[in-house]
Every structure is written in C-alpha cells, then in structure tokens.
PDB file of N, CA and C in Angstrom:
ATOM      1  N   UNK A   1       1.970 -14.528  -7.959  1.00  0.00           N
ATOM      2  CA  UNK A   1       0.521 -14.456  -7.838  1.00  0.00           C
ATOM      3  C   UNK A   1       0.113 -13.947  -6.460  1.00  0.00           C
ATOM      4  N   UNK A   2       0.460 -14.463  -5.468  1.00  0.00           N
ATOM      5  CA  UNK A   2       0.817 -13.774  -4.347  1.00  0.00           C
ATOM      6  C   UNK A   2       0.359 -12.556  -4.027  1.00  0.00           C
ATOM      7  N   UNK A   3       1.436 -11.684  -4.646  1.00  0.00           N
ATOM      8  CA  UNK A   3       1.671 -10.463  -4.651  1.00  0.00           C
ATOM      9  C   UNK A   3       0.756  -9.597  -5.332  1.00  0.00           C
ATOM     10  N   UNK A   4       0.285 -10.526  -6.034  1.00  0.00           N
ATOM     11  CA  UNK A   4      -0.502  -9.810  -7.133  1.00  0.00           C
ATOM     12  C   UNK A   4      -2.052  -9.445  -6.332  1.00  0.00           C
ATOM     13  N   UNK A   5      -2.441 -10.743  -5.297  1.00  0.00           N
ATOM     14  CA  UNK A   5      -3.956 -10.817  -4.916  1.00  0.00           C
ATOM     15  C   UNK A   5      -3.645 -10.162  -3.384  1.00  0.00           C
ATOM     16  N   UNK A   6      -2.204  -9.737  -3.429  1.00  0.00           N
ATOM     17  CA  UNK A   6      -2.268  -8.982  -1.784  1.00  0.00           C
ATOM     18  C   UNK A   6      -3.387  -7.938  -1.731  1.00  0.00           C
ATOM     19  N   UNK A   7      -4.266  -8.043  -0.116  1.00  0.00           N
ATOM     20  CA  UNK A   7      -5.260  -6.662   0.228  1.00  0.00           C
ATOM     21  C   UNK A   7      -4.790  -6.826   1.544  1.00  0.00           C
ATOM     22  N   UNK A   8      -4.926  -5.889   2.064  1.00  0.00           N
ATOM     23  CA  UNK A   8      -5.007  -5.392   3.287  1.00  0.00           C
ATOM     24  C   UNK A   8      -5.464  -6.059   4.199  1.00  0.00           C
ATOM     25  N   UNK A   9      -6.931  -6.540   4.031  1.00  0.00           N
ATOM     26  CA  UNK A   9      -8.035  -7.390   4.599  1.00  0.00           C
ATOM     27  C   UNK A   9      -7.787  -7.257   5.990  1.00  0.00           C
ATOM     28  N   UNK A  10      -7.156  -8.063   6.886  1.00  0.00           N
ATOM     29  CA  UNK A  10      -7.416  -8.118   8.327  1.00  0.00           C
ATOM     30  C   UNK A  10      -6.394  -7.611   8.931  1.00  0.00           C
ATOM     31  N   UNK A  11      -5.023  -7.416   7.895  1.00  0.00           N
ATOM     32  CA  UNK A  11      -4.177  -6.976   8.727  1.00  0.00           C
ATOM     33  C   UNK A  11      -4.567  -4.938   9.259  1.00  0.00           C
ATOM     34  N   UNK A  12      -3.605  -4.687   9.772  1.00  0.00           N
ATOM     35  CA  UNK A  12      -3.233  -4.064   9.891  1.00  0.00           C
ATOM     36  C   UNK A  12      -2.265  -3.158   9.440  1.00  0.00           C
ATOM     37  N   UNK A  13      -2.340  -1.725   8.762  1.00  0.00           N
ATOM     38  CA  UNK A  13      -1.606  -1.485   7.684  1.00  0.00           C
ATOM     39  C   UNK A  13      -0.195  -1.404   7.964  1.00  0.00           C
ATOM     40  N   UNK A  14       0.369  -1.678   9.014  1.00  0.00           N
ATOM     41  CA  UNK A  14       1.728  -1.602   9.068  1.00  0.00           C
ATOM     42  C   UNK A  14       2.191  -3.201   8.864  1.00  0.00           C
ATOM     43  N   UNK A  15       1.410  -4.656   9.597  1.00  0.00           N
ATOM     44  CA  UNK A  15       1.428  -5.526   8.667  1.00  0.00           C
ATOM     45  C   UNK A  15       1.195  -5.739   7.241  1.00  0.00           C
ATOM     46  N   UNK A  16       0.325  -5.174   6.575  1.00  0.00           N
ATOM     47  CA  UNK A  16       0.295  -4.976   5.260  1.00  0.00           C
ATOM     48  C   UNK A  16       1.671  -4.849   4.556  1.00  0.00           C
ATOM     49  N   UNK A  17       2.218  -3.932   5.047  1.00  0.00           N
ATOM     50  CA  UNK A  17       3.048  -3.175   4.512  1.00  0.00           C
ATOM     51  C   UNK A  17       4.200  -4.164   4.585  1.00  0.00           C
ATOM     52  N   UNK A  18       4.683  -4.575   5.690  1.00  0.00           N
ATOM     53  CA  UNK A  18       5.687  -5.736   5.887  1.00  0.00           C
ATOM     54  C   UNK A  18       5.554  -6.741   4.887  1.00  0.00           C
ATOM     55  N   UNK A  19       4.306  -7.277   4.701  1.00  0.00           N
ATOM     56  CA  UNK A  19       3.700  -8.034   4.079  1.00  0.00           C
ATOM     57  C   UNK A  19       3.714  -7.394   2.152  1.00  0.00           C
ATOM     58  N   UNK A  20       3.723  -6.539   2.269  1.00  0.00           N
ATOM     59  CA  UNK A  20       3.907  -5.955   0.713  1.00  0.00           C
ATOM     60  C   UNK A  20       5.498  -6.045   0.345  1.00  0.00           C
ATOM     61  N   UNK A  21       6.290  -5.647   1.243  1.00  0.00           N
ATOM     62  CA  UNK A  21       7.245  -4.797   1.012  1.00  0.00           C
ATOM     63  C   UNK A  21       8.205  -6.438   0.708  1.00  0.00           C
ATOM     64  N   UNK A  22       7.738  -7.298   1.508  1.00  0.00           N
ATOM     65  CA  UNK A  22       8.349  -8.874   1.681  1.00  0.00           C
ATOM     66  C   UNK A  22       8.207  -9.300   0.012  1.00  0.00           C
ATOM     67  N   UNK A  23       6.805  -9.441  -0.282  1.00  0.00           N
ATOM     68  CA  UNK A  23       6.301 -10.200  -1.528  1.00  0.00           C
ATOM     69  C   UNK A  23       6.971  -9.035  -2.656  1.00  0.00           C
ATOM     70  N   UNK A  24       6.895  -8.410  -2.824  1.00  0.00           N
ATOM     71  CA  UNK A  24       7.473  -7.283  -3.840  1.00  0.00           C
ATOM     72  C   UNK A  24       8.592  -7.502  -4.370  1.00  0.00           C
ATOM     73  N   UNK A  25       9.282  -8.204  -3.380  1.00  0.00           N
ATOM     74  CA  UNK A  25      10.617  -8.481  -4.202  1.00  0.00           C
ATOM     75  C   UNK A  25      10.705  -9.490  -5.166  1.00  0.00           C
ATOM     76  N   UNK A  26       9.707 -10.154  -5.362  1.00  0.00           N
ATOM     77  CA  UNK A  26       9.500 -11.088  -6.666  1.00  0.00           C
ATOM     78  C   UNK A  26       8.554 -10.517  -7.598  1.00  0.00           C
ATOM     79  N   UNK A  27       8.504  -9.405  -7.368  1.00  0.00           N
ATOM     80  CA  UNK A  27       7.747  -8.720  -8.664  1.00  0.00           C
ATOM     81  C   UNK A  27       8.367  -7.170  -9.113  1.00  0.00           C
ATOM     82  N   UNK A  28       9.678  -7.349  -8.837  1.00  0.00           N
ATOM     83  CA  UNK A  28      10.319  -5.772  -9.284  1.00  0.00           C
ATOM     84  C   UNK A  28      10.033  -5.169 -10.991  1.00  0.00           C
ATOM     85  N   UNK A  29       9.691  -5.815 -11.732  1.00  0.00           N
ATOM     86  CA  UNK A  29       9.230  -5.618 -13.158  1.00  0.00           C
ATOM     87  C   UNK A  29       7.883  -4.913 -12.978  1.00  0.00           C
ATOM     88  N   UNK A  30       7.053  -5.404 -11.722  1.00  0.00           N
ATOM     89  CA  UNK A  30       5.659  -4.800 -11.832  1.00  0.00           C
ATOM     90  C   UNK A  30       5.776  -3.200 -11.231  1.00  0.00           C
ATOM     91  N   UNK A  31       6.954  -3.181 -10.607  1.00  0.00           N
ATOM     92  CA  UNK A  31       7.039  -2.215  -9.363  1.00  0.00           C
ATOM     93  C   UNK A  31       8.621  -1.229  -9.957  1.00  0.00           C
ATOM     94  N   UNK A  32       8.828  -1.265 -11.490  1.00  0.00           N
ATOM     95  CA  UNK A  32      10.002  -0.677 -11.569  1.00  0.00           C
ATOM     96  C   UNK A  32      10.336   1.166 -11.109  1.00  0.00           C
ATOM     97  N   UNK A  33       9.053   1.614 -11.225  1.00  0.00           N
ATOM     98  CA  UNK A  33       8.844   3.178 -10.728  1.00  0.00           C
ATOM     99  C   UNK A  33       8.357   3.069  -9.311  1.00  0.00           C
ATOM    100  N   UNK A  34       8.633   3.936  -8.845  1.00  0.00           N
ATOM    101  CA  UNK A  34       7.777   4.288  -7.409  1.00  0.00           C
ATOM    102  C   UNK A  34       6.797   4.390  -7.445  1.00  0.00           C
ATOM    103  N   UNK A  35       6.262   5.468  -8.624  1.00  0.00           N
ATOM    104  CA  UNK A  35       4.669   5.398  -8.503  1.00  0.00           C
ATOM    105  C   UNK A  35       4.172   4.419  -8.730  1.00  0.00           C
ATOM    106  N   UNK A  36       4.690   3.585  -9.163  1.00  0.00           N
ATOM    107  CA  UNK A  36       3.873   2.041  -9.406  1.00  0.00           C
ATOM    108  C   UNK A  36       3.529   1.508  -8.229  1.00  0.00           C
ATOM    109  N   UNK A  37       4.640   1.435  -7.606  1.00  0.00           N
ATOM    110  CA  UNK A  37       5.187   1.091  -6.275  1.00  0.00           C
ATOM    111  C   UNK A  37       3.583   1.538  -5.188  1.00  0.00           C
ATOM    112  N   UNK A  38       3.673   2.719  -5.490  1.00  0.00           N
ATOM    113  CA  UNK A  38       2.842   3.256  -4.413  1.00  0.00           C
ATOM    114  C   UNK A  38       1.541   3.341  -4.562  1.00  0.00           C
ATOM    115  N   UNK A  39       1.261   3.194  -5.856  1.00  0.00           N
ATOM    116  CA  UNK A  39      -0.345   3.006  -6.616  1.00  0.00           C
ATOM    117  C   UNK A  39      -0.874   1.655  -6.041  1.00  0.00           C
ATOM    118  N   UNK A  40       0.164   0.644  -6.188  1.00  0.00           N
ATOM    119  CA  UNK A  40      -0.350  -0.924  -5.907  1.00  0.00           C
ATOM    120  C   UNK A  40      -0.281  -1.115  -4.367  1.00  0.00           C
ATOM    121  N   UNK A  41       0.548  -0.141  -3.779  1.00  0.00           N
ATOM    122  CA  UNK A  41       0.087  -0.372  -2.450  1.00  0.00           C
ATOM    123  C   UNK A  41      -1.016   0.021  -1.715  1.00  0.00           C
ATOM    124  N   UNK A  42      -1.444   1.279  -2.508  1.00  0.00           N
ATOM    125  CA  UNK A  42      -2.750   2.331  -2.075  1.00  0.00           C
ATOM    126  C   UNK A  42      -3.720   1.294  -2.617  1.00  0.00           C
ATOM    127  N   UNK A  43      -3.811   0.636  -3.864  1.00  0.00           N
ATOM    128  CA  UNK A  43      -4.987  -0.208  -4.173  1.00  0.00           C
ATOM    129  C   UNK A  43      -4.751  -1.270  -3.348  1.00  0.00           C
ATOM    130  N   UNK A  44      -3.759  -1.548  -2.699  1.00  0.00           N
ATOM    131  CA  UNK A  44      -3.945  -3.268  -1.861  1.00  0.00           C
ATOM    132  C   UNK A  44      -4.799  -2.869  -0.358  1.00  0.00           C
ATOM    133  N   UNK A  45      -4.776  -1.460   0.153  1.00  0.00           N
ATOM    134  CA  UNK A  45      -5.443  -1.150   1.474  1.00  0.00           C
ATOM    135  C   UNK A  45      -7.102  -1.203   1.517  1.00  0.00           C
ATOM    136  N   UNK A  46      -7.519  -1.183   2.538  1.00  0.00           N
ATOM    137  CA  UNK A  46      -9.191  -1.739   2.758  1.00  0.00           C
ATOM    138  C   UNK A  46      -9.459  -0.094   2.056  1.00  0.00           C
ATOM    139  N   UNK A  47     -10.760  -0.258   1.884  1.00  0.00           N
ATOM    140  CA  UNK A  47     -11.505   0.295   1.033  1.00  0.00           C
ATOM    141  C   UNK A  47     -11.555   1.867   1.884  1.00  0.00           C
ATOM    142  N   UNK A  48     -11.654   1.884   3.296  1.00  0.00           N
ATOM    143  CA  UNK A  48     -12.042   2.806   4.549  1.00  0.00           C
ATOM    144  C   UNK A  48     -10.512   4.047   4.584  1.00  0.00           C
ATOM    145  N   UNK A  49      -9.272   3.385   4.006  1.00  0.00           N
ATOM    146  CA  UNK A  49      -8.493   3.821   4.519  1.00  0.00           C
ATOM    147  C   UNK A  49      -7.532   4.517   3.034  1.00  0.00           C
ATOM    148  N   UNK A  50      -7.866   3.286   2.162  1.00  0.00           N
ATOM    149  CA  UNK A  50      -7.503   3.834   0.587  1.00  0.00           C
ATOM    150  C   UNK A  50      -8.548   5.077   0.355  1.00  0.00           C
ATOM    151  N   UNK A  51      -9.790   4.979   0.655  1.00  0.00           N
ATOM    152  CA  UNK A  51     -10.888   6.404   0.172  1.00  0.00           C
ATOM    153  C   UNK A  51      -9.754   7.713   1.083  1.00  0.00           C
ATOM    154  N   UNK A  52      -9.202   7.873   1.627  1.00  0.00           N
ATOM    155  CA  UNK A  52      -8.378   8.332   2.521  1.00  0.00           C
ATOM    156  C   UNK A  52      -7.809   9.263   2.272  1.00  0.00           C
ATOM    157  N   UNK A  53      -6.490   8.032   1.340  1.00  0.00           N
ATOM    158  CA  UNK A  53      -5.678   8.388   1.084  1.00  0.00           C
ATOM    159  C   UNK A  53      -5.880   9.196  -0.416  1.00  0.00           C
ATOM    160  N   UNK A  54      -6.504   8.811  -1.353  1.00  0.00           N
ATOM    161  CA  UNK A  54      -6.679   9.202  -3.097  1.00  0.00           C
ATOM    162  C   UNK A  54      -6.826  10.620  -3.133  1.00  0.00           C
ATOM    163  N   UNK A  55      -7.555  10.918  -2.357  1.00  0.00           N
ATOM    164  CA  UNK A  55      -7.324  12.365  -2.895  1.00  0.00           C
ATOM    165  C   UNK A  55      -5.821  13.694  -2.726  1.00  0.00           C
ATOM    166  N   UNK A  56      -4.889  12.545  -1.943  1.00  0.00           N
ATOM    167  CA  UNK A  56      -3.557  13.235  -2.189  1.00  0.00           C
ATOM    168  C   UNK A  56      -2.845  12.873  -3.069  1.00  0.00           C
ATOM    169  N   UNK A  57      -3.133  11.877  -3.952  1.00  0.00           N
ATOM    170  CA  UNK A  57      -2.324  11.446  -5.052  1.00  0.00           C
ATOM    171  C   UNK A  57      -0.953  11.282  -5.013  1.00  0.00           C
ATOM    172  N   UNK A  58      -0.844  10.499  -4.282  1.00  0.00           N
ATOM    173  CA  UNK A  58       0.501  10.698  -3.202  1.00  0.00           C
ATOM    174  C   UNK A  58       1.788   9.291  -4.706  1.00  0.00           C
ATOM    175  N   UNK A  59       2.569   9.877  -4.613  1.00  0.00           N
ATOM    176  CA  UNK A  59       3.270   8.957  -5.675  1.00  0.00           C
ATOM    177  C   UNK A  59       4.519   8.680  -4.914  1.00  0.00           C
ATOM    178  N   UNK A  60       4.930   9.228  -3.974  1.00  0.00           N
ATOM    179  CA  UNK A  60       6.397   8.571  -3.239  1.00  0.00           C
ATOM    180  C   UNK A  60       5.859   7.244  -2.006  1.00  0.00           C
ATOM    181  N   UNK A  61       6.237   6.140  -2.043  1.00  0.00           N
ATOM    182  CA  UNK A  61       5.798   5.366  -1.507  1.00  0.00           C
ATOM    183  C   UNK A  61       5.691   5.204   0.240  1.00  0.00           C
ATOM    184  N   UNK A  62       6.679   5.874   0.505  1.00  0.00           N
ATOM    185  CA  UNK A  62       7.371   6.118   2.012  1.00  0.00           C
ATOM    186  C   UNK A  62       6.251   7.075   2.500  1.00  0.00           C
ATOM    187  N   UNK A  63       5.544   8.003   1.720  1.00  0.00           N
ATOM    188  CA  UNK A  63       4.723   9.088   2.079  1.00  0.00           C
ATOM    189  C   UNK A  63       3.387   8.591   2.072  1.00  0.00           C
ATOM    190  N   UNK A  64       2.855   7.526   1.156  1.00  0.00           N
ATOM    191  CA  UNK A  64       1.923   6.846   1.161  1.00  0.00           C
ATOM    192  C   UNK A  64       1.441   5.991   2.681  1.00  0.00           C
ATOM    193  N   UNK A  65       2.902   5.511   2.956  1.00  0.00           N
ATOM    194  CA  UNK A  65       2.400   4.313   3.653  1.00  0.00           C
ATOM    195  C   UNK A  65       2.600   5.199   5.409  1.00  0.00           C
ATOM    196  N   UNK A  66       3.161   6.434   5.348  1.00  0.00           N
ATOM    197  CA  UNK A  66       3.061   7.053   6.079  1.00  0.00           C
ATOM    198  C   UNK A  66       1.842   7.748   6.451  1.00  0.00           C
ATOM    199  N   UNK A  67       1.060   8.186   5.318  1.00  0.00           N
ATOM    200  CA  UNK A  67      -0.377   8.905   5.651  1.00  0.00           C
ATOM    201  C   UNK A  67      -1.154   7.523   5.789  1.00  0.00           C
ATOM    202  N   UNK A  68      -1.368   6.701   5.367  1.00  0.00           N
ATOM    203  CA  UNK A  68      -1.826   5.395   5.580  1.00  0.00           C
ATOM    204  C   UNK A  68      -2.221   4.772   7.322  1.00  0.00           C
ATOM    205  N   UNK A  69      -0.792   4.945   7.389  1.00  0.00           N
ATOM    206  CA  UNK A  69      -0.556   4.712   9.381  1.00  0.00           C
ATOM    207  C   UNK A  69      -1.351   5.690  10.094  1.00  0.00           C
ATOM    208  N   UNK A  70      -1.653   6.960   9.481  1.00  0.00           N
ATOM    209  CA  UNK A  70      -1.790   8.258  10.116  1.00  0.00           C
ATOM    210  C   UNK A  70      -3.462   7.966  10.159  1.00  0.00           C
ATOM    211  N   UNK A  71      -3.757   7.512   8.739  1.00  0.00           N
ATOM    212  CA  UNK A  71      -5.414   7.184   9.048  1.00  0.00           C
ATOM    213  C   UNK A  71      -5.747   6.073   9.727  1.00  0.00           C
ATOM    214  N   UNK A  72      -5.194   4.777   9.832  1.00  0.00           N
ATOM    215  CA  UNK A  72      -5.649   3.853  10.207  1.00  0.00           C
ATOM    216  C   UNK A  72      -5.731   4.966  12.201  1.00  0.00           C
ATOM    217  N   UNK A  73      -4.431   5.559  12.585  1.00  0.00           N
ATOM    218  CA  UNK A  73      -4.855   5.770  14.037  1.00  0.00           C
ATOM    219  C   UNK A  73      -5.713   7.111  14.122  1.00  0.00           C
ATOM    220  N   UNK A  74      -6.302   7.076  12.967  1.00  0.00           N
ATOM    221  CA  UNK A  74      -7.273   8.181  13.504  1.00  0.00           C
ATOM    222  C   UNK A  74      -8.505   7.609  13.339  1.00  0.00           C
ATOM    223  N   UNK A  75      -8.677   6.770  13.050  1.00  0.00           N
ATOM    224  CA  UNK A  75     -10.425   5.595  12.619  1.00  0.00           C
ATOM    225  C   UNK A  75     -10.791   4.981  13.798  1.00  0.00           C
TER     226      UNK A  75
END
C-alpha cells in the first residue's frame, strides 16, 4: 500500500526516487515491464515537474528519472 500512495510531495526527486526504487521491490507484479516501471514513477512526481516530463513519453525508466533531475534543477 505504501508503494502504491507514493508522491513526490516534499521530497526531492532524487529522494523520491530512492524512495521509489526502495518500496518497489514489494510490488514487482505491478512493475513487471519498464514502462510500467516508468509510468508509475512519472505519475508519483509533483504535478510542476511530471507536466515536464509527459510530453516525451519517455518509457525507459533510467531516462525518466534522469530528465526528471534535469527539471527539478532548472525550476
């Protein structure tokens, strides 16, 4: 459940991410593709930084959480 109600909220997206990447491992059924993987991480980020990212439709997760970092230091 956890994992399920993870957002972004106060962290910081590279905490986020620690924080995703930690809880995830009790939900590998939800997360068996990458794009899954990387969809639920793009929906767990604040609203400022996910509008961001969507329009690259980014499906490899490593690339996600990489443009992710890239916006949070440009805001």
């Amino acid at each position: 459940m956890e994992f399920q109600d993870l957002k972004q909220d106060h962290l910081t997206v590279n905490q986020y991410e620690v924080k995703f990447t930690q809880l995830s491992r009790y939900a590998e059924k939800l997360l068996s593709e990458e794009e899954d993987r990387t969809k639920r991480f793009v929906r767990g980020l604040k609203s400022e930084v996910r509008s961001k990212l969507i329009p690259f439709q980014l499906q490899v997760y490593s690339q996600a959480v990489e443009k992710a970092l890239e916006v949070e230091r440009n805001m």
